[in-house]
Protein backbone atom coordinates (compact mmCIF):
# COMPACT_ATOMS: atom_id res chain seq x y z
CA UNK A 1 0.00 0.00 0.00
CA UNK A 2 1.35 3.33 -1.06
CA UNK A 3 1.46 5.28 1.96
CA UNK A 4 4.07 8.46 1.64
CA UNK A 5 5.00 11.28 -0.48
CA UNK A 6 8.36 12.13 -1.96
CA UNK A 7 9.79 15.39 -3.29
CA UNK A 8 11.99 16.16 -5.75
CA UNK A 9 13.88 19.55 -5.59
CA UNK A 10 14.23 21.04 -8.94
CA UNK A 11 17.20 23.60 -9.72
CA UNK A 12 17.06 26.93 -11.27
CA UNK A 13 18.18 25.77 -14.60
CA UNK A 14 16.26 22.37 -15.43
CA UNK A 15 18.12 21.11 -18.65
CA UNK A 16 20.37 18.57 -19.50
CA UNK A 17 23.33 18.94 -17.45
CA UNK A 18 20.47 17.58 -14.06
CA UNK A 19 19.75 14.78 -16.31
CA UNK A 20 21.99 12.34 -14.02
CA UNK A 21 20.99 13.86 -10.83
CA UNK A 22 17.23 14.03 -11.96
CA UNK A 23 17.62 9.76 -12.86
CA UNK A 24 19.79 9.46 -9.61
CA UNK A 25 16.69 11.47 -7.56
CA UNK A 26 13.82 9.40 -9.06
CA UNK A 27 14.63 5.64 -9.28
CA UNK A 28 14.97 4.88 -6.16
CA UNK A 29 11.27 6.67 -5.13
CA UNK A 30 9.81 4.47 -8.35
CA UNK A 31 11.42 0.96 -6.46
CA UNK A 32 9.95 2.18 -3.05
CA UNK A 33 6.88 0.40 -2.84
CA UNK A 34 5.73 3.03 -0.02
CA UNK A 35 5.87 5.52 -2.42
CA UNK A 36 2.56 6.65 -4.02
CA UNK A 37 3.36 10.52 -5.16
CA UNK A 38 6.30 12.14 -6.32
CA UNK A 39 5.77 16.02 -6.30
CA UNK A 40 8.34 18.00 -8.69
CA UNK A 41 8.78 20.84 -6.18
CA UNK A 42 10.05 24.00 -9.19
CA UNK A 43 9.62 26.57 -6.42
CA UNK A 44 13.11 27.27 -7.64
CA UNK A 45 12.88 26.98 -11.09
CA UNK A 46 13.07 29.83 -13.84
CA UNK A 47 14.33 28.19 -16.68
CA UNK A 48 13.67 24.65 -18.17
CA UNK A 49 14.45 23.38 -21.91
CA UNK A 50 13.05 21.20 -23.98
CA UNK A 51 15.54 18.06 -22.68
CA UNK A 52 13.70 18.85 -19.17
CA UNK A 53 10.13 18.27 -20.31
CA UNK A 54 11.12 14.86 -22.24
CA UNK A 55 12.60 13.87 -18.46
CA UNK A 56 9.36 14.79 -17.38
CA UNK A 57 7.48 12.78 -19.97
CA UNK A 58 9.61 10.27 -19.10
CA UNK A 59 9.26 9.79 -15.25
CA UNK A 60 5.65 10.01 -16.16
CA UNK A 61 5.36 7.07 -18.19
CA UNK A 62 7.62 5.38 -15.69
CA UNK A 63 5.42 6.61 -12.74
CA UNK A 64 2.54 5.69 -14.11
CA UNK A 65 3.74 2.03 -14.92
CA UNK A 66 4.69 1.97 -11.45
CA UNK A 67 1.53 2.91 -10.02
CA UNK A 68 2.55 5.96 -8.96
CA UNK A 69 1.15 9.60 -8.95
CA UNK A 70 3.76 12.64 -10.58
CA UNK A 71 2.50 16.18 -9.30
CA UNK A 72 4.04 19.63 -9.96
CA UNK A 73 4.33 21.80 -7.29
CA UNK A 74 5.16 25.39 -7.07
CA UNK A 75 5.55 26.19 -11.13
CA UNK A 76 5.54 29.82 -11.67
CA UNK A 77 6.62 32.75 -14.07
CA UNK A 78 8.43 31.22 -17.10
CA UNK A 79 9.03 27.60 -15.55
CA UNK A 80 5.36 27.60 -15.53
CA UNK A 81 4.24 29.20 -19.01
CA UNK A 82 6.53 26.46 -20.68
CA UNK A 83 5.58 23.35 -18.56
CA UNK A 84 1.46 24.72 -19.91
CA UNK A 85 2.79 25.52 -23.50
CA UNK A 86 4.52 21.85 -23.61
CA UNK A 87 0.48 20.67 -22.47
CA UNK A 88 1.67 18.81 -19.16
CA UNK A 89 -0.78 20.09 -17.13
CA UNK A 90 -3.22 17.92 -19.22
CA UNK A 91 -1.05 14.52 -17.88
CA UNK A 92 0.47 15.73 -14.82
CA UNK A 93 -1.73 18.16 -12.03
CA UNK A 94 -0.20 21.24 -11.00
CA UNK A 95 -0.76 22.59 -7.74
């Protein structure tokens, strides 16, 4: 039974070069069978590319497979407008 939440932290500059540390942050919260959300926490986020959304597409899929809910937290200013542009608020809820 899924019983806890887990955050993960994202930087000011979501791109490519968190890629590893992204992977390294995640897997272990998808093996966790306690785990039933994972919030994206981009309180601190201004800037994502386009490599950050496919990581984002990505833990989704593997989330999902996993039984497990993705939420992003604290999106705002540009962070925001290109997580809605990219349409991920239609897979993922934003809070």
């Amino acid at each position: 039974m899924s019983t806890k939440d887990a955050v993960i932290s994202i930087p000011e500059q979501f791109n490519f070069g968190y890629h590893s540390r992204f992977t390294s942050d995640y897997q272990p919260l998808l093996k966790d069978p306690d785990v039933g959300v994972i919030t994206l926490d981009f309180s601190r986020a201004v800037y994502l590319d386009s490599s950050a959304i496919g990581m984002i597409n990505m833990l989704y899929r593997k989330a999902n497979a996993d039984h497990k809910k993705l939420v992003i937290k604290g999106a705002r200013g540009t962070a925001k407008d290109l997580l809605v542009l990219s349409n991920l608020q239609k897979i993922i809820p934003f809070e």
